[in-house]
C-alpha atoms as a PDB file:
ATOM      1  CA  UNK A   1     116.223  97.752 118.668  1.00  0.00           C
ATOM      2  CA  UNK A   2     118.558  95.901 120.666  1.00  0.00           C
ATOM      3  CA  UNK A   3     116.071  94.553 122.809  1.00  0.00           C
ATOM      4  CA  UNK A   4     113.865  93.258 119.953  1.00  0.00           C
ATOM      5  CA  UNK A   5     117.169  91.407 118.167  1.00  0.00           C
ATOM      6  CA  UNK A   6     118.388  89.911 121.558  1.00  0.00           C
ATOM      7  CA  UNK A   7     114.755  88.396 122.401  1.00  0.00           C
ATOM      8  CA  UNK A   8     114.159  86.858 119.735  1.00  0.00           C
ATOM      9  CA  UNK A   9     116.042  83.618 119.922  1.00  0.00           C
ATOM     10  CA  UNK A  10     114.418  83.034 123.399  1.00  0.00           C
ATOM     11  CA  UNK A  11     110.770  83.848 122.423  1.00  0.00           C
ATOM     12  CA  UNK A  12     111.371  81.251 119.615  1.00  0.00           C
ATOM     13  CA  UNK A  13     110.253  78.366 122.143  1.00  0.00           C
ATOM     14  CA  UNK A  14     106.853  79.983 121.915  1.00  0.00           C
ATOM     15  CA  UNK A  15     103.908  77.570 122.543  1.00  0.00           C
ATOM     16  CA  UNK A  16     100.567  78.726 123.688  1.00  0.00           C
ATOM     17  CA  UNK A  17      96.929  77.852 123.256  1.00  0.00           C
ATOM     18  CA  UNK A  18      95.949  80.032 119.841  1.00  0.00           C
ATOM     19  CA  UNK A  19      98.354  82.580 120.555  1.00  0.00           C
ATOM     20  CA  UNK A  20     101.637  83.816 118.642  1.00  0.00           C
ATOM     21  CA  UNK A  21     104.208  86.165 118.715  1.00  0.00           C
ATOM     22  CA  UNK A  22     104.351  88.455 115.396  1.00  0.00           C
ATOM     23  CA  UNK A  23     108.266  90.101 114.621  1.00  0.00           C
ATOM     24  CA  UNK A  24     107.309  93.420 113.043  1.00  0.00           C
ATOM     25  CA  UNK A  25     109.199  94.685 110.289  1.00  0.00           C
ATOM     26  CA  UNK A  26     109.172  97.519 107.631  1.00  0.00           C
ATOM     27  CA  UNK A  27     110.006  97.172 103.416  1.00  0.00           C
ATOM     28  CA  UNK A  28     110.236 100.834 103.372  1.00  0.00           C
ATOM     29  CA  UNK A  29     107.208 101.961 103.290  1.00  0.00           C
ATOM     30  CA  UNK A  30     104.403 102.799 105.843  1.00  0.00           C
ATOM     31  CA  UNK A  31     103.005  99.409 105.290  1.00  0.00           C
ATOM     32  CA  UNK A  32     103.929  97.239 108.597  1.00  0.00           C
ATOM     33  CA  UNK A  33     104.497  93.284 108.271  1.00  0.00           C
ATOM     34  CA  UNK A  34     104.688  90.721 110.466  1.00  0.00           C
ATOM     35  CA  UNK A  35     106.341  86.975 110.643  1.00  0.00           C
ATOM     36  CA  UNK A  36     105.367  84.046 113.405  1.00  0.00           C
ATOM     37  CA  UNK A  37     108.563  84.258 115.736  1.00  0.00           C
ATOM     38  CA  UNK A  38     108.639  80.308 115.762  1.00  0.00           C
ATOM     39  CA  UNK A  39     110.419  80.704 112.238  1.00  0.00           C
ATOM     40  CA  UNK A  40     112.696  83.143 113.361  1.00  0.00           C
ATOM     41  CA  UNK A  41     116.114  82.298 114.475  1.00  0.00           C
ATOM     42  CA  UNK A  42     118.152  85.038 114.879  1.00  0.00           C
ATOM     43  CA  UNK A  43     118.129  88.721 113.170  1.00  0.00           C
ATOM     44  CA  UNK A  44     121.223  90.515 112.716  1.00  0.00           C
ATOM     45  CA  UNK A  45     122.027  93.953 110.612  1.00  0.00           C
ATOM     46  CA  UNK A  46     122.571  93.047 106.948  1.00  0.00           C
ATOM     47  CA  UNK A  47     126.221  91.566 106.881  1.00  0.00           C
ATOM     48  CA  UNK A  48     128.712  91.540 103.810  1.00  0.00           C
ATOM     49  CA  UNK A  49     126.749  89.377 100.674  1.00  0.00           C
ATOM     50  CA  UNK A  50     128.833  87.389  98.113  1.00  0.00           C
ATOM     51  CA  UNK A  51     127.700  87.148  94.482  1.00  0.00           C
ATOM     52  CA  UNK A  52     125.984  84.175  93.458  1.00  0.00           C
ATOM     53  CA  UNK A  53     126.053  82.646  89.628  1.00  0.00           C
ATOM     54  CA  UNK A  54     123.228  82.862  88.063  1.00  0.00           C
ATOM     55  CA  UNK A  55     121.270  83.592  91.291  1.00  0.00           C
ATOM     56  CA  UNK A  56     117.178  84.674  91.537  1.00  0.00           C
ATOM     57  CA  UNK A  57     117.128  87.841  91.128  1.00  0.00           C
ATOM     58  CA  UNK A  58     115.203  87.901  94.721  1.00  0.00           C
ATOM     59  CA  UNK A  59     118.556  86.777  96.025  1.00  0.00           C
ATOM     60  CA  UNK A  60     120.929  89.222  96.571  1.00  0.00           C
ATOM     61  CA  UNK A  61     123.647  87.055  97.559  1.00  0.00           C
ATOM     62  CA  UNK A  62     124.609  84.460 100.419  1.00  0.00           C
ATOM     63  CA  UNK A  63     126.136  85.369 103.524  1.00  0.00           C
ATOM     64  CA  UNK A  64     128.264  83.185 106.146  1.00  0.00           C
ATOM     65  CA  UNK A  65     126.694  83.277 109.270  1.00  0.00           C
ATOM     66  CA  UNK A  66     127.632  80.966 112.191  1.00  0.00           C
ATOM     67  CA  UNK A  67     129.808  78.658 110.500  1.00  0.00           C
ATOM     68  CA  UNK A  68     127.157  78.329 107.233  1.00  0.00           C
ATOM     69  CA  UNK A  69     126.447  80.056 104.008  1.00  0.00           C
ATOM     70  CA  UNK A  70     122.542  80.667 103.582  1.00  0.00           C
ATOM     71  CA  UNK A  71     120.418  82.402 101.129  1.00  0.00           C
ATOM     72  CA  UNK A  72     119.504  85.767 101.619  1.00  0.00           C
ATOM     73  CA  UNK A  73     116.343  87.207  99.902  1.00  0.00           C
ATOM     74  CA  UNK A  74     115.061  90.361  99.406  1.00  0.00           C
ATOM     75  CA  UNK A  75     111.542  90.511 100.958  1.00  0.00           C
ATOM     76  CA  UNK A  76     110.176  94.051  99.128  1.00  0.00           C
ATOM     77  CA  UNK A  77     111.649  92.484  95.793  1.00  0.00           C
ATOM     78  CA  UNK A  78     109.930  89.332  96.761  1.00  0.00           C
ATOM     79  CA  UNK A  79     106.742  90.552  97.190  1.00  0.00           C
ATOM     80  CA  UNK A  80     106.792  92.292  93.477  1.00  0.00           C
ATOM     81  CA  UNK A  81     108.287  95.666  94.287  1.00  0.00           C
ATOM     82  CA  UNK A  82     111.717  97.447  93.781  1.00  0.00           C
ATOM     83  CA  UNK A  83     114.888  96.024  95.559  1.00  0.00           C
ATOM     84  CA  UNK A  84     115.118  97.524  98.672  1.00  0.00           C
ATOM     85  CA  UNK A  85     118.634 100.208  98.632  1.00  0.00           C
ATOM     86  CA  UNK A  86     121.238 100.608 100.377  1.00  0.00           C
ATOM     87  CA  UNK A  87     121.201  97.071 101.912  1.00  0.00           C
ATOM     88  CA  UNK A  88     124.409  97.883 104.171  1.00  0.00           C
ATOM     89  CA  UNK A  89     121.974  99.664 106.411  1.00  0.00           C
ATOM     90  CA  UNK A  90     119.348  96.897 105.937  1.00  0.00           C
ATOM     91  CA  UNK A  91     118.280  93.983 108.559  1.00  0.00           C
ATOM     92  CA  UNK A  92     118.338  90.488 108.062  1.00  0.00           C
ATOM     93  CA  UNK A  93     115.768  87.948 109.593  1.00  0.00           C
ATOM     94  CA  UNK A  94     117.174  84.308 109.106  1.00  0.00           C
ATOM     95  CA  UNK A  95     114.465  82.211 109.292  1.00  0.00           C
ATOM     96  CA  UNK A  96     114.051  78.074 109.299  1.00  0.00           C
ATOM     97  CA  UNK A  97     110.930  76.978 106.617  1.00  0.00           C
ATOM     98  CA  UNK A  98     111.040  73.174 105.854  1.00  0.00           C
ATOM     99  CA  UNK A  99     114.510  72.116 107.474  1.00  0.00           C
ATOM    100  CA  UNK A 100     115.761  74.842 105.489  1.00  0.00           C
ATOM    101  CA  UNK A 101     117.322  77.902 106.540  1.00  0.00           C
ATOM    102  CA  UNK A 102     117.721  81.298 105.040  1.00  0.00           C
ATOM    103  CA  UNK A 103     117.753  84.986 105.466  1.00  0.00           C
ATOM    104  CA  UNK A 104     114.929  87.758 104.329  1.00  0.00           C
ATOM    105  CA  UNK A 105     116.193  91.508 103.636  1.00  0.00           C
ATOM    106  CA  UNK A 106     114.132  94.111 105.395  1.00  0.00           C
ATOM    107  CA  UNK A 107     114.641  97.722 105.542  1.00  0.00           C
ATOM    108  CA  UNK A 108     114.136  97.960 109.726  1.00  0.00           C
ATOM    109  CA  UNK A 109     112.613  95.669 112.473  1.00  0.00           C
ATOM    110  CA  UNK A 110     110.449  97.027 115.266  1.00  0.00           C
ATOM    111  CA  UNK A 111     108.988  95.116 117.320  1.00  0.00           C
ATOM    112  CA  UNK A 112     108.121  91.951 118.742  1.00  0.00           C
ATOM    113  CA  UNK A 113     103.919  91.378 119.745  1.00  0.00           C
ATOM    114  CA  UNK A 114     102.208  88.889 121.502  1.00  0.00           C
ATOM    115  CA  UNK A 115      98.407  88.492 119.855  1.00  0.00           C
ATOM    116  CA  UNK A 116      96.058  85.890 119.847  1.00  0.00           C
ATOM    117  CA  UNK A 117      95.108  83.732 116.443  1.00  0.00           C
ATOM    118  CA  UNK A 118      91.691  84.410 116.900  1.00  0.00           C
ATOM    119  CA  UNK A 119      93.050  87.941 116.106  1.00  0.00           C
ATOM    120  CA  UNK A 120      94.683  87.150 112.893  1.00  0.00           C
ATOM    121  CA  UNK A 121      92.064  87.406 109.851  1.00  0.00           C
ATOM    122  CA  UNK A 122      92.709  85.937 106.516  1.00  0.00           C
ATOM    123  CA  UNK A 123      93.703  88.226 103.626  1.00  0.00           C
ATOM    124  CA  UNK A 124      90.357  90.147 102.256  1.00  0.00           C
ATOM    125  CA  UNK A 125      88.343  88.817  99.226  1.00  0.00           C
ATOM    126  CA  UNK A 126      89.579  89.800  95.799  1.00  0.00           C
ATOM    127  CA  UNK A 127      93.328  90.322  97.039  1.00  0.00           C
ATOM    128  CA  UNK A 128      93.275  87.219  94.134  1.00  0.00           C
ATOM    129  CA  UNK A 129      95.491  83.804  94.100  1.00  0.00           C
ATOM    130  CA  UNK A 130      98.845  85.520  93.173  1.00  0.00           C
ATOM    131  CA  UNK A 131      98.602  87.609  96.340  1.00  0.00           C
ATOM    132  CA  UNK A 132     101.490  87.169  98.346  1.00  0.00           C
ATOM    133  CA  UNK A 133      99.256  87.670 101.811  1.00  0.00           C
ATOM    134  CA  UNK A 134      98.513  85.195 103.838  1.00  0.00           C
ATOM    135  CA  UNK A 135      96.915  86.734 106.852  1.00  0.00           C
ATOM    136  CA  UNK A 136      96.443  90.548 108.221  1.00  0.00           C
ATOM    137  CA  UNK A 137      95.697  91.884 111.701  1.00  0.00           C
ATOM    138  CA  UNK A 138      95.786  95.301 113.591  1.00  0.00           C
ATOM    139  CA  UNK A 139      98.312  96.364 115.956  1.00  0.00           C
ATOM    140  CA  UNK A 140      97.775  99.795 117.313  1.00  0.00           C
ATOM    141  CA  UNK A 141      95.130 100.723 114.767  1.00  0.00           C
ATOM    142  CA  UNK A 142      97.440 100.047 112.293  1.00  0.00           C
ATOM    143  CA  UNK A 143      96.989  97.151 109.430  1.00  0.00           C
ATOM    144  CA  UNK A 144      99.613  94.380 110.036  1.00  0.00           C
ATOM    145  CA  UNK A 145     100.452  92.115 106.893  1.00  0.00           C
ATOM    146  CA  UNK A 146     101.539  88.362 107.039  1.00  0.00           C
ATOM    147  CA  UNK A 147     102.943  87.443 104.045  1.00  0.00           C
ATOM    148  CA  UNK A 148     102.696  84.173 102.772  1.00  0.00           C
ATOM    149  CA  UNK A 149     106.524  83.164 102.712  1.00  0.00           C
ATOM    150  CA  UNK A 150     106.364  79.564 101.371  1.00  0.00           C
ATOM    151  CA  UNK A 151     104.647  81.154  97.835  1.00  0.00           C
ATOM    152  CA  UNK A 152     108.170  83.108  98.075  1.00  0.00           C
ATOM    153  CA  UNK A 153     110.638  80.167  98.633  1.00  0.00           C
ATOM    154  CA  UNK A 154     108.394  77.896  96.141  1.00  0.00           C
ATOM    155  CA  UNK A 155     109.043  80.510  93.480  1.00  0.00           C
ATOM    156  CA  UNK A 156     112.285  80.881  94.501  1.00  0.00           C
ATOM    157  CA  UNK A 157     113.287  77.303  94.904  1.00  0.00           C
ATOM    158  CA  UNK A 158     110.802  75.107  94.178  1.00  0.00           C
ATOM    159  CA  UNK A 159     110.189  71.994  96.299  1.00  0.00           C
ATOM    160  CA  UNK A 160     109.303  68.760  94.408  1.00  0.00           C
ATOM    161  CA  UNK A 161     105.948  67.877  94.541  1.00  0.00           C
ATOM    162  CA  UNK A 162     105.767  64.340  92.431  1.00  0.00           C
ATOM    163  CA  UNK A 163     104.941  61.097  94.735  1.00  0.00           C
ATOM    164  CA  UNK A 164     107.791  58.439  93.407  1.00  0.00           C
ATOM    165  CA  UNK A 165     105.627  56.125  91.510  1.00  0.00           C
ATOM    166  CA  UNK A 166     106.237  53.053  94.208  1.00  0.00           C
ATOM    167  CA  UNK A 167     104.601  54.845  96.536  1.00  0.00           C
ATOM    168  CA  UNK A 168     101.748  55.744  94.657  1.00  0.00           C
ATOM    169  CA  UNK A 169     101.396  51.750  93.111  1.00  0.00           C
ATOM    170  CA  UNK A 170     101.282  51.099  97.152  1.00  0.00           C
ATOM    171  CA  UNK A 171      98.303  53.164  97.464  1.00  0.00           C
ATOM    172  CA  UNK A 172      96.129  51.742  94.608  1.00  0.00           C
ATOM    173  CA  UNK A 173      96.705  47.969  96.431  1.00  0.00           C
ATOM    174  CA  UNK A 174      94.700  49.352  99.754  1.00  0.00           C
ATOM    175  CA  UNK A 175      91.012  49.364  99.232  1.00  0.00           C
ATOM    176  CA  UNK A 176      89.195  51.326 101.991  1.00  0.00           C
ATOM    177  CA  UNK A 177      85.799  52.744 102.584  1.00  0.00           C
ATOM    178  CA  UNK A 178      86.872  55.969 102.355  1.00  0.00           C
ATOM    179  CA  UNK A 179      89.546  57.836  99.747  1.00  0.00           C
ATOM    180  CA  UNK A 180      88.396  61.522 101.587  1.00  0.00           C
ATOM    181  CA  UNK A 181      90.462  63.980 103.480  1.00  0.00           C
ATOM    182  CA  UNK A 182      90.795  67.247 104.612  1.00  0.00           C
ATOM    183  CA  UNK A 183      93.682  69.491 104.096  1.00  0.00           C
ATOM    184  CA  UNK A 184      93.630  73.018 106.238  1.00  0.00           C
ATOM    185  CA  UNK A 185      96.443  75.354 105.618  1.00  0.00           C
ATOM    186  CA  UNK A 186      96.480  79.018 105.481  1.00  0.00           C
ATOM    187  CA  UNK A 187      98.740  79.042 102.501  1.00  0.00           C
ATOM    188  CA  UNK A 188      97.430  78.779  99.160  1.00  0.00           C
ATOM    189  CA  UNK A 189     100.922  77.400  97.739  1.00  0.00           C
ATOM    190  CA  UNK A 190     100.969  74.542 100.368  1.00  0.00           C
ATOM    191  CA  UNK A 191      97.648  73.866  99.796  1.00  0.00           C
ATOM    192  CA  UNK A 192      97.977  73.151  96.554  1.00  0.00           C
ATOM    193  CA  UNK A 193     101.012  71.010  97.020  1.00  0.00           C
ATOM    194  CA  UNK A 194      99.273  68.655  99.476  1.00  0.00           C
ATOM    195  CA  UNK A 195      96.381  68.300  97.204  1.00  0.00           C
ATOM    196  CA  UNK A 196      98.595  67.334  94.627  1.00  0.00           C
ATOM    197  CA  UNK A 197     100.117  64.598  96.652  1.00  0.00           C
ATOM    198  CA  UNK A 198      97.027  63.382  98.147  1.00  0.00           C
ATOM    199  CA  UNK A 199      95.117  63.417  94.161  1.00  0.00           C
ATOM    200  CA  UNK A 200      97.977  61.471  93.203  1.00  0.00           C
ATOM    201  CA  UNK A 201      96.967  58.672  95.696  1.00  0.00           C
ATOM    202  CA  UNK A 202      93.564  58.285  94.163  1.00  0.00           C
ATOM    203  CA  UNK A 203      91.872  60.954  96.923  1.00  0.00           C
ATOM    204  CA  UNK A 204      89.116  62.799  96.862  1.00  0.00           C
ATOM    205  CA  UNK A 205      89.822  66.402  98.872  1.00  0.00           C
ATOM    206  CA  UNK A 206      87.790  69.247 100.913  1.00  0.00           C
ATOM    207  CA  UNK A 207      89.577  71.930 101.662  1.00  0.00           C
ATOM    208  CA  UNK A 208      89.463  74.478 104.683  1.00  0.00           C
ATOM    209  CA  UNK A 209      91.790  77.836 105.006  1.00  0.00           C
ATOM    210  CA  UNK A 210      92.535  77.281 108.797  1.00  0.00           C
ATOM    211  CA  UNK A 211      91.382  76.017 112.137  1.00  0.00           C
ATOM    212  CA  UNK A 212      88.329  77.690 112.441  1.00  0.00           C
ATOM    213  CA  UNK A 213      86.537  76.752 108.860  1.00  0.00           C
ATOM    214  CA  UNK A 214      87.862  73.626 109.677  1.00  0.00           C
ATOM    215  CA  UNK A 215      85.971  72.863 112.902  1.00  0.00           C
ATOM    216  CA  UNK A 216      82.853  74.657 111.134  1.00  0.00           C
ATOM    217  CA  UNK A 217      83.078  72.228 108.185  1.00  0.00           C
ATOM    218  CA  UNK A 218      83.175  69.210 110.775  1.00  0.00           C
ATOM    219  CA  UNK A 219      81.172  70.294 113.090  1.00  0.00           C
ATOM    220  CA  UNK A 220      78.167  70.873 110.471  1.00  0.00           C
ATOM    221  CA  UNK A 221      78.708  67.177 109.093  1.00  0.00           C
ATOM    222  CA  UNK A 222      77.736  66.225 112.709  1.00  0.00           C
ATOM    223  CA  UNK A 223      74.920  68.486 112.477  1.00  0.00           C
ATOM    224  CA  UNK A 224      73.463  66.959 109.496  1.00  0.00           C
ATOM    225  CA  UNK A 225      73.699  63.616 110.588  1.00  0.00           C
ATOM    226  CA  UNK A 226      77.107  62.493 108.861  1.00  0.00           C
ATOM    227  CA  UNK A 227      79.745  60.875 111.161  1.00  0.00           C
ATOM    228  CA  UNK A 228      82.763  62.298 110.211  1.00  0.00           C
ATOM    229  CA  UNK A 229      84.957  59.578 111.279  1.00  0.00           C
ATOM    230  CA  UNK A 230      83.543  57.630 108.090  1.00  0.00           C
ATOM    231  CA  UNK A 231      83.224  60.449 105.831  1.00  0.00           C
ATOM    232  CA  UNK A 232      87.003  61.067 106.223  1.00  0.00           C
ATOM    233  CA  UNK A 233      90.246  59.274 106.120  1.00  0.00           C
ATOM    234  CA  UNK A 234      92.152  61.706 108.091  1.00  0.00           C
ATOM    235  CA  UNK A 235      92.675  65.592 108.536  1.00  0.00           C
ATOM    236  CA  UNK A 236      96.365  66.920 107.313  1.00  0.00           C
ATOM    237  CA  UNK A 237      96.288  70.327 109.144  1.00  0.00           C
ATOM    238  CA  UNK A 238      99.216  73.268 109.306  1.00  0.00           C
ATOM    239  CA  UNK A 239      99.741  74.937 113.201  1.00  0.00           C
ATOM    240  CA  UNK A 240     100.292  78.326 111.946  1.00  0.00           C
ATOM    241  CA  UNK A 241      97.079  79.648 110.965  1.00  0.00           C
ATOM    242  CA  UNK A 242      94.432  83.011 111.300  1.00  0.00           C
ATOM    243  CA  UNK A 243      91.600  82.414 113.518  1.00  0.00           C
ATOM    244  CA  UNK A 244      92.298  79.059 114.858  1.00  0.00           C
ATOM    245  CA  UNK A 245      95.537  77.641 114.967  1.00  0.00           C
ATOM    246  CA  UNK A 246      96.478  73.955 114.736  1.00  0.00           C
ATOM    247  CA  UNK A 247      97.347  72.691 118.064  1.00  0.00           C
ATOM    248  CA  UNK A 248      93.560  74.402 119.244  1.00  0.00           C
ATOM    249  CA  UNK A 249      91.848  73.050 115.999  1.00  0.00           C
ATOM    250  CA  UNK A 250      93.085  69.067 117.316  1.00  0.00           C
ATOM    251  CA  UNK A 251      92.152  70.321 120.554  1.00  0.00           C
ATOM    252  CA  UNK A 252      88.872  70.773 120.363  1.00  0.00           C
ATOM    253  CA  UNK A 253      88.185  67.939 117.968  1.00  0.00           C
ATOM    254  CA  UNK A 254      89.498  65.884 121.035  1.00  0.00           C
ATOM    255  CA  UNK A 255      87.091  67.598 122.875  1.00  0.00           C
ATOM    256  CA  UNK A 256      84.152  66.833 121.072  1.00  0.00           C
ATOM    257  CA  UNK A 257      83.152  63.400 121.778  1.00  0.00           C
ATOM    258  CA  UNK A 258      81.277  63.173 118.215  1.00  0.00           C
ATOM    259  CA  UNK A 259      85.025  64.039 116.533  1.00  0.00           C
ATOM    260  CA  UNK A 260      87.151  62.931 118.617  1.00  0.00           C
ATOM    261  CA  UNK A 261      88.129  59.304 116.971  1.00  0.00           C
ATOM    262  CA  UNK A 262      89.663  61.933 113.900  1.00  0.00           C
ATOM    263  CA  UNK A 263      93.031  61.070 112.727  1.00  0.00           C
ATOM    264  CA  UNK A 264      95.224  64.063 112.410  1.00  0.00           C
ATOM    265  CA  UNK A 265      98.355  65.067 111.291  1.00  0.00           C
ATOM    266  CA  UNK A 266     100.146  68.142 112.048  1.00  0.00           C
ATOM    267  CA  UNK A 267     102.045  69.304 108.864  1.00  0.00           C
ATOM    268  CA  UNK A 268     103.693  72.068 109.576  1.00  0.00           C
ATOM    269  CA  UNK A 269     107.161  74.093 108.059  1.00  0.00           C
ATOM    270  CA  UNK A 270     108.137  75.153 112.399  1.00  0.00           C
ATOM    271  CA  UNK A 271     110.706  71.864 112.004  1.00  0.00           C
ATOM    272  CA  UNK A 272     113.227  74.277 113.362  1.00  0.00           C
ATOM    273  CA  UNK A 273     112.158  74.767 116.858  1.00  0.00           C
ATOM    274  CA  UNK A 274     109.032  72.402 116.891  1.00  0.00           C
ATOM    275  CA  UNK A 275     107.866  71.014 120.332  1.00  0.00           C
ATOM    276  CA  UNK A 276     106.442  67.943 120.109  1.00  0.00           C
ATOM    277  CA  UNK A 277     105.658  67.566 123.491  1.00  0.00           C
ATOM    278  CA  UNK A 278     102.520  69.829 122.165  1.00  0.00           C
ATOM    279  CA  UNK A 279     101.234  67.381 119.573  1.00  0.00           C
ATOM    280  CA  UNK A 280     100.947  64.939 122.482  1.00  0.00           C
ATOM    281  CA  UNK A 281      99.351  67.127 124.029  1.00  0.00           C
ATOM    282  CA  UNK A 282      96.542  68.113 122.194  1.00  0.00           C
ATOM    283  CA  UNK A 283      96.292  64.732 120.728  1.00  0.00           C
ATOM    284  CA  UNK A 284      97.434  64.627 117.580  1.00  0.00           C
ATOM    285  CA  UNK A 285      98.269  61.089 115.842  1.00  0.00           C
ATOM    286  CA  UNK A 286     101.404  62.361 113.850  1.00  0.00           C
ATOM    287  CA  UNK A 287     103.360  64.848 112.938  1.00  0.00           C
ATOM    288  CA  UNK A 288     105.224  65.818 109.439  1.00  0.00           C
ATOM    289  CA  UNK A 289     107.295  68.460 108.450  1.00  0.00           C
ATOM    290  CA  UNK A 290     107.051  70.341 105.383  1.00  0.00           C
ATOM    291  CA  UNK A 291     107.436  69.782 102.351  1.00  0.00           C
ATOM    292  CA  UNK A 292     108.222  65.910 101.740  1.00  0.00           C
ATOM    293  CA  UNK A 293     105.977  64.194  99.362  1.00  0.00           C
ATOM    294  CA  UNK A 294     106.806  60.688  99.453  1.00  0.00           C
ATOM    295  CA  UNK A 295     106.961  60.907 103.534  1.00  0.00           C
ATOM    296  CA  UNK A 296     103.141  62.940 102.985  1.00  0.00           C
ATOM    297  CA  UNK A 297     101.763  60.406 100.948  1.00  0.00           C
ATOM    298  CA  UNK A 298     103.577  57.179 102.653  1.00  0.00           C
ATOM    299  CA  UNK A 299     101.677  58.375 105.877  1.00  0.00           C
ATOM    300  CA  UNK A 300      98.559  58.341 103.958  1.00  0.00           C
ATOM    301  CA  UNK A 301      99.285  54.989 103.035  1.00  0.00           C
ATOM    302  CA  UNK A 302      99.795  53.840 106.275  1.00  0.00           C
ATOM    303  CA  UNK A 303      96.397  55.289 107.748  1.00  0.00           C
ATOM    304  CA  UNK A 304      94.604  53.641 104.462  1.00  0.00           C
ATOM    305  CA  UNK A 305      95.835  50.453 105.435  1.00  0.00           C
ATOM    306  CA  UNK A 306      95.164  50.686 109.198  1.00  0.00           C
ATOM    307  CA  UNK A 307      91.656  51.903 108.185  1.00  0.00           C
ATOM    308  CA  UNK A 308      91.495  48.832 106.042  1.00  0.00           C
ATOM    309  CA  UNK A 309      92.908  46.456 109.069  1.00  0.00           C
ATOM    310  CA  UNK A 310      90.649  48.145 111.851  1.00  0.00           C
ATOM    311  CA  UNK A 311      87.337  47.257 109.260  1.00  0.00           C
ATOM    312  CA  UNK A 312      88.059  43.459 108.470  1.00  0.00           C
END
């Protein structure tokens, strides 16, 4: 155990092409989990929890780590089962989603893994759109599940999701050619959310669950004789995601000299310990972090209007 808790921190710096490091953990049951060690800061045994007011009931109470008081939620209750007992014996994985830190309650920690996206599978069909899963995969014959923790902190604390109405009166002064883009996230929650935002603007949407579907979707509108460059505003695409992870996705739409003129933004919730060194990289034209709507949908604006610029 020690060597999994003092790792961590270091293997947080993780950036490869499609691959990730899982942190495996355990609610108590013989069901095995796993969460992307670029979210994880530290992970600690369970220390002392102060009452709250009026708290969720997922929170079990805040705890002063480091200098700060954060959040800490119990994962199992979460996730629509019992609170998890005797929480003194418990481990905590503090974690950094959307410039926003807090703490998950887990009854043990294993291990950390280092697996490829390509081996990370999105959640079966009929697991249904209140599923808490985002992703499974298989580590040692065993079923791994990656649960989809920003449907937890949006039901926990919900992030706004309105555009200020400025913004969107911008948006309906820019006339372009084309009002269409493409949204990939793994997450059903965010997906929604960016939708939202980008409907708000007057946009038409496709879209795609990660990478992969992604580059399928594109790659067939090339196929059948669209140009997707003038089908499509822009692409607003998460990193962390089964089968084909962000940074690869803009990667090999750089690569393709039929896709490569796409604009793409990364929007992902890794603000914690993001390198940006690998959006230039791989080529990507901006990067967001989660979850800001007004920033979202004033870079939308912006591309609209160089669109409209680059066609007069």
């Amino acid at each position: 155990m020690a060597g999994v808790l003092d790792s961590v921190n270091q293997r947080t710096q993780l950036v490869g092409q499609n691959r990730l490091e899982l942190l495996l953990f355990n609610l108590g049951g013989a069901q095995q989990y796993g969460i992307n060690v670029f979210k994880v800061k530290e992970v600690l045994q369970c220390p002392p929890l102060s009452e709250i007011p009026k708290r969720h009931p997922v929170v079990r109470g805040v705890a002063h780590i480091r200098g700060g008081t954060i959040p800490i939620m119990d994962m199992r209750h979460a996730t629509g089962s019992k609170p998890l007992d005797d929480i003194q014996n418990c481990f905590v994985i503090i974690t950094e989603y959307n410039g926003s830190t807090q703490g998950f309650l887990v009854n043990s920690v294993e291990r950390i893994v280092n697996m490829n996206w390509s081996s990370i599978h999105p959640p079966p069909k009929g697991t249904g759109r209140d599923s808490y899963l985002t992703a499974v995969t298989e580590v040692d014959k065993r079923l791994v599940e990656i649960i989809d923790v920003e449907k937890i902190l949006a039901e926990v604390s919900p992030l706004p999701s309105v555009v200020s109405a400025d913004v969107v009166e911008e948006s309906s002064t820019i006339e372009v050619a084309s009002r269409h883009i493409l949204i990939v996230d793994d997450s059903a929650i965010a997906r929604r959310q960016i939708q939202k935002v980008v409907e708000s603007l007057g946009m038409e949407v496709t879209v795609r669950k990660n990478g992969r579907e992604a580059l399928d979707f594109l790659e067939e509108m090339v196929e059948s004789g669209k140009n997707p460059y003038h089908e499509l505003l822009l692409v607003i695409c998460d990193i962390e995601m089964p089968e084909m992870d962000g940074y690869t996705f803009t990667a090999e739409v750089r690569a393709n000299p039929k896709l490569s003129d796409m604009h793409i933004i990364l929007h992902t919730s890794l603000s914690g310990v993001f390198n940006e060194a690998m959006v230039k990289k791989v080529g990507a034209n901006d990067f967001l972090a989660k979850f800001h709507p007004d920033e979202l949908a004033k870079r939308v604006n912006v591309r609209m209007q160089e669109n409209t610029n680059n066609a007069s």
